[in-house]
Protein backbone atom coordinates (compact mmCIF):
# COMPACT_ATOMS: atom_id res chain seq x y z
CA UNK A 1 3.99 43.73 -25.35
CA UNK A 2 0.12 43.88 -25.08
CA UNK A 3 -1.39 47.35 -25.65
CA UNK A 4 -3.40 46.13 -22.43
CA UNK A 5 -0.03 46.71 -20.28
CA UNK A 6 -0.80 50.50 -20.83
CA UNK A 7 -3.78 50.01 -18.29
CA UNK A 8 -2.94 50.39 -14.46
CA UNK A 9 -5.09 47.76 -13.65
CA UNK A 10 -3.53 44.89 -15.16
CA UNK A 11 -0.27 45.19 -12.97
CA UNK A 12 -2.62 44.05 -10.18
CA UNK A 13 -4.83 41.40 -12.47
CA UNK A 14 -2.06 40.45 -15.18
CA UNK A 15 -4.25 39.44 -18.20
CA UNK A 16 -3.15 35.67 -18.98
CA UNK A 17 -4.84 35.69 -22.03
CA UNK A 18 -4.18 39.28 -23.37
CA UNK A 19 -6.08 38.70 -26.45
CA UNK A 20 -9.65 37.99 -24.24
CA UNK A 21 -12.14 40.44 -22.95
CA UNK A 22 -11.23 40.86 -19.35
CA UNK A 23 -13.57 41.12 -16.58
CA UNK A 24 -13.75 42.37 -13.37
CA UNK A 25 -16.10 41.38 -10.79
CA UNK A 26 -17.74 39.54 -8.25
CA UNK A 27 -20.64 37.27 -7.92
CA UNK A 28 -23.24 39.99 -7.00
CA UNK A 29 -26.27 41.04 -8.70
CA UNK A 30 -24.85 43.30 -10.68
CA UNK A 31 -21.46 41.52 -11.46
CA UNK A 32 -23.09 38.23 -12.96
CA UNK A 33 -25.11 40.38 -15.15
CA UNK A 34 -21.87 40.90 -17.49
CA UNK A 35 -20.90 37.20 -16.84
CA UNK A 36 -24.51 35.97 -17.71
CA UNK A 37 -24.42 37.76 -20.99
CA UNK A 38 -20.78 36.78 -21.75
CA UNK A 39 -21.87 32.92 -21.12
CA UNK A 40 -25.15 33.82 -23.63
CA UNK A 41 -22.91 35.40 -26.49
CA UNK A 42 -19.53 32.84 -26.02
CA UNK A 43 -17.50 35.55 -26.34
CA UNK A 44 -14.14 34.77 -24.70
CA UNK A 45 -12.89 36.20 -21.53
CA UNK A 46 -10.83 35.89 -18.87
CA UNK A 47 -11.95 36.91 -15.00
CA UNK A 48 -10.51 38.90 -12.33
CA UNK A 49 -12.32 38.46 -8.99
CA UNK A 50 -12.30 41.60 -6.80
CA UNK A 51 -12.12 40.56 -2.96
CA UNK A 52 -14.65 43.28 -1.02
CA UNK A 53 -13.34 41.65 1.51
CA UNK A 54 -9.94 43.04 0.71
CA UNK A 55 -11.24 46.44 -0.41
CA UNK A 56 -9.58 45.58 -3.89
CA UNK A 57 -12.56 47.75 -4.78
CA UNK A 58 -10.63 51.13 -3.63
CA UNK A 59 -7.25 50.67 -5.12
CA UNK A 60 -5.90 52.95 -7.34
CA UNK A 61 -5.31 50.50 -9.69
CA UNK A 62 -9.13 49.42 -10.10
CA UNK A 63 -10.34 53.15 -9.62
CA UNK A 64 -8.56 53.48 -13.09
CA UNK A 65 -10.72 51.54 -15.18
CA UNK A 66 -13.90 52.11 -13.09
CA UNK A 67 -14.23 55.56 -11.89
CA UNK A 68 -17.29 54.94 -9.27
CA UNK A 69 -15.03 51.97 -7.87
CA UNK A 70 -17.86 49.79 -8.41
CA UNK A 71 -18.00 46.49 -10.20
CA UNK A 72 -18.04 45.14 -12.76
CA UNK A 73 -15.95 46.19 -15.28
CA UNK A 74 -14.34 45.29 -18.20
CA UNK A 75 -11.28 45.90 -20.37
CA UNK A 76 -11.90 44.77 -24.08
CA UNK A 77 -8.76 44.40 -26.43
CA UNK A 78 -10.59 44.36 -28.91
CA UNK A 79 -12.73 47.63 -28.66
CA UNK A 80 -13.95 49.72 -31.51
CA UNK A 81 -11.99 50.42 -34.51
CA UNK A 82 -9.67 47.49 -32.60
CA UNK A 83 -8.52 49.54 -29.78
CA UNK A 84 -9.33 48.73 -26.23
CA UNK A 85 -12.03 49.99 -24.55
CA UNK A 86 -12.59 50.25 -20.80
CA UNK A 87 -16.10 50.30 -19.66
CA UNK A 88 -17.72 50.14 -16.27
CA UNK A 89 -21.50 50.26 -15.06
CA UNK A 90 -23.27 46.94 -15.79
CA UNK A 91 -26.22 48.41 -17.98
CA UNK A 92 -23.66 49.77 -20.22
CA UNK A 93 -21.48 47.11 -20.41
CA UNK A 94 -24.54 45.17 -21.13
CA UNK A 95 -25.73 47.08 -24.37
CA UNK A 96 -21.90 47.46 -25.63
CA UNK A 97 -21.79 43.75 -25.45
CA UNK A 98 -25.14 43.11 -27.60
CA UNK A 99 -24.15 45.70 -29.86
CA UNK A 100 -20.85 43.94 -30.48
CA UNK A 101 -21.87 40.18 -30.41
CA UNK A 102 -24.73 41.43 -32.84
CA UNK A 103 -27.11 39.31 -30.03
CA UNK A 104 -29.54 39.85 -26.72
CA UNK A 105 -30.44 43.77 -28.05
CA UNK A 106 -32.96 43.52 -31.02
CA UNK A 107 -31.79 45.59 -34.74
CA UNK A 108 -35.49 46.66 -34.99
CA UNK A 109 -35.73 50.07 -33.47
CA UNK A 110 -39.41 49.72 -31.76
CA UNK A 111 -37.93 46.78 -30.13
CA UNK A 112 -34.57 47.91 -29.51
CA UNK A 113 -35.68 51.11 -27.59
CA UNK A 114 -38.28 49.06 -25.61
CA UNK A 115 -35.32 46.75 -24.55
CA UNK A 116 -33.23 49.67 -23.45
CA UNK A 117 -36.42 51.10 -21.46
CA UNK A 118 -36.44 47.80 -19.52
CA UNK A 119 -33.19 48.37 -18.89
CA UNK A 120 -32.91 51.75 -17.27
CA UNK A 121 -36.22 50.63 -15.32
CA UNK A 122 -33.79 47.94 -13.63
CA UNK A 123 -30.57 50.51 -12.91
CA UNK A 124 -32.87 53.65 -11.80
CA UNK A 125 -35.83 51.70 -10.26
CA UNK A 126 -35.02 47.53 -9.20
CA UNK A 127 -31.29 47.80 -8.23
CA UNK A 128 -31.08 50.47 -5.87
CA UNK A 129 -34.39 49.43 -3.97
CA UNK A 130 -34.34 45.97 -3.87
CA UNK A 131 -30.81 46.97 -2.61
CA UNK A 132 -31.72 49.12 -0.11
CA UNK A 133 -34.28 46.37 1.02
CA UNK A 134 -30.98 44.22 1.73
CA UNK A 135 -29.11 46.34 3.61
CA UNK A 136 -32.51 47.50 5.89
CA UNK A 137 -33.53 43.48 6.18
CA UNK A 138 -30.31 41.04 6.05
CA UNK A 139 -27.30 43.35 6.47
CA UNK A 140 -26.32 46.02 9.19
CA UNK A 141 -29.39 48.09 8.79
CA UNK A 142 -31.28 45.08 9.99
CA UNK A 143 -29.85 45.97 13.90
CA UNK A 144 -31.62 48.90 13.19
CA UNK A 145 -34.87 49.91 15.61
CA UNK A 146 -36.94 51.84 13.38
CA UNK A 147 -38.30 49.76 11.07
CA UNK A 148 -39.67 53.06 9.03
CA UNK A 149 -36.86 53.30 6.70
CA UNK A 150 -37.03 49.08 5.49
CA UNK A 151 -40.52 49.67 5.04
CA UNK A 152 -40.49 52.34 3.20
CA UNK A 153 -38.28 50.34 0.41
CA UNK A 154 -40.06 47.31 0.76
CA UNK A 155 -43.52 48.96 -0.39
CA UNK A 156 -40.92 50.25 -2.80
CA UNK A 157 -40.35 47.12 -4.32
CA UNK A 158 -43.45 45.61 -3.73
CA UNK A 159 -44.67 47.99 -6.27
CA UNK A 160 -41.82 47.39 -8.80
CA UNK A 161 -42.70 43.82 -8.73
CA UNK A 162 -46.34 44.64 -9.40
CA UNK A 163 -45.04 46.67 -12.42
CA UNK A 164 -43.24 43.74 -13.33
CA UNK A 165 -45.88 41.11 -12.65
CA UNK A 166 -48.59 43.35 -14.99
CA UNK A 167 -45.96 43.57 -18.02
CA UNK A 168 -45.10 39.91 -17.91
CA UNK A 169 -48.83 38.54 -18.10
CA UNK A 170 -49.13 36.64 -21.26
CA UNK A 171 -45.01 37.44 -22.41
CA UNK A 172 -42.59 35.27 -21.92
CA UNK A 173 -39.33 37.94 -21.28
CA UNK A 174 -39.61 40.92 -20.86
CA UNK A 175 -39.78 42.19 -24.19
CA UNK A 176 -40.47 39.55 -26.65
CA UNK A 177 -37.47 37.52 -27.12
CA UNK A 178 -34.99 37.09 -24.69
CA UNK A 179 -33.11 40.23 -24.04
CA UNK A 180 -30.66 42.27 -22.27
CA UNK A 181 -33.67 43.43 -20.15
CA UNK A 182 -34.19 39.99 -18.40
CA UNK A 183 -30.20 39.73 -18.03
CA UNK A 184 -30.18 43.46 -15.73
CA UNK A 185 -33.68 42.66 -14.23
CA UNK A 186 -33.86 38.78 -13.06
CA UNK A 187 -30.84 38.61 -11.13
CA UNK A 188 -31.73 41.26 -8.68
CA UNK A 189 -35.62 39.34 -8.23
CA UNK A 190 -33.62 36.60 -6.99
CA UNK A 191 -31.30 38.46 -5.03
CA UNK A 192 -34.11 39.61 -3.50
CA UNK A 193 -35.84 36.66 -2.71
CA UNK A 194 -32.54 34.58 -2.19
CA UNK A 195 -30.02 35.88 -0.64
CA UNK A 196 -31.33 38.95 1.05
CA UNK A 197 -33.91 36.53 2.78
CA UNK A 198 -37.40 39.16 1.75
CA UNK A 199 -39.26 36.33 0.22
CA UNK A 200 -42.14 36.88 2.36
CA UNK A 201 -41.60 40.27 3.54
CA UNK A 202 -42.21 41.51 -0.41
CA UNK A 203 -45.31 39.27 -0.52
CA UNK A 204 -42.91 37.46 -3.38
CA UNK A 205 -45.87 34.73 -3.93
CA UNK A 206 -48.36 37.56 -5.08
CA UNK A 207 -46.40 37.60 -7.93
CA UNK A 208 -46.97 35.01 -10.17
CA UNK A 209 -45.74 36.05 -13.83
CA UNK A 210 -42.48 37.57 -11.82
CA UNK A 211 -41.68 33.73 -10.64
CA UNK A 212 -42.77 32.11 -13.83
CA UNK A 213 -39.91 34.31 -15.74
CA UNK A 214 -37.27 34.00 -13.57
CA UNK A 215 -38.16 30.08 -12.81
CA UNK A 216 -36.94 29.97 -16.95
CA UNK A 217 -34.30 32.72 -16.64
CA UNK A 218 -32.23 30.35 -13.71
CA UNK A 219 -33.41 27.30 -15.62
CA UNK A 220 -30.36 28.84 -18.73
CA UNK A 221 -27.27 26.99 -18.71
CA UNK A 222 -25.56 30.35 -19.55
CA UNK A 223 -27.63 31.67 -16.29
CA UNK A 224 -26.55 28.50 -14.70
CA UNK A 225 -22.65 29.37 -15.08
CA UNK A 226 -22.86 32.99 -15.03
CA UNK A 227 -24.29 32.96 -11.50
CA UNK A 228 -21.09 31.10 -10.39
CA UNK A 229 -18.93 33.85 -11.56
CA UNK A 230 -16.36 34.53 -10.33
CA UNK A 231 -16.35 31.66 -8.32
């Protein structure tokens, strides 16, 4: 019997391939994060999609593995000193994933740091604005009347972008080489512009570097297929 039968969760997503990283997610900004970076590394894995739709979110069985019932999360069986590890929260998925691959998270410690302050800029600053600028502008908040609170996230994120749009001049990613940083940070830009419909109401063209750098991040074949996961 797999030791990953001792997890709740995999009564409700039975692992197929016990011996892969299991994931479980769905295709939003923060869920094809993890995908994204498992399509960089090619480290195996098998995919669970969890249906918002469904609430599969709430169930006791996913509020096991991730205690904020958000996704994604993952169940590797294969986790340090070969046990397995459950993990939620993308950003820390994200740096367990570099540090095991050996990839995306640089062994220089300047670097490495710099990398991880990108990446707490995206969860503290990028995600929960440019999230809050979907729910005020294409979802329910859109209906609605005062227009105070959207506006007050969209300067939000109009700034963010100019603090993005100053770093990039003259780098390509955010932090020298290609990075967990642009992984966390370019699929929210184009949620933003994309599917939350603020293109223009963020003044997106302003920022020039900010669409150079994610023009390359969605031209990556890893991007490419990552964005598509779960399907």
């Amino acid at each position: 019997m797999s030791e990953l039968n001792a997890f709740p969760i995999t009564g409700k997503w039975p692992a197929r391939h016990p011996q892969r990283l299991q994931l479980y997610s769905l295709a939003t900004p923060n869920g094809v994060k993890v995908s994204i970076m498992l399509e960089e590394i090619g480290l195996p894995y098998e995919v669970h999609k969890i249906s918002f739709d469904s609430e599969e979110q709430l169930s006791p069985e996913f509020i096991s593995l991730s205690a904020n019932n958000k996704i994604p999360a993952i169940l590797d069986p294969a986790g340090p000193g070969g046990q397995p590890l459950a993990l939620f929260e993308s950003g820390a998925i994200l740096q367990y994933l570099a540090e095991k691959s050996g990839q995306l998270l640089s062994h220089d410690p300047a670097q490495r740091y710099l990398t991880l302050q990108w990446l707490m800029f995206q969860m503290g600053g990028i995600g929960p604005m440019f999230g809050q600028v979907g729910f005020f502008h294409f979802f329910a908040g859109k209906a609605y009347e005062d227009k105070r609170p959207r506006d007050r996230y969209v300067n939000e994120s109009k700034r963010l972008l100019g603090v993005l749009d100053r770093h990039l001049q003259g780098r390509q990613w955010m932090v020298d080489d290609y990075s967990i940083a642009d992984i966390a940070i370019f699929p929210w830009v184009r949620n933003l512009v994309e599917r939350y419909n603020a293109r223009d109401l963020v003044e997106f063209e302003r920022f020039k570097d900010v669409q150079r750098v994610l023009a390359a991040f969605l031209e990556r074949p890893a991007v490419q297929r990552g964005l598509k996961i779960p399907a």
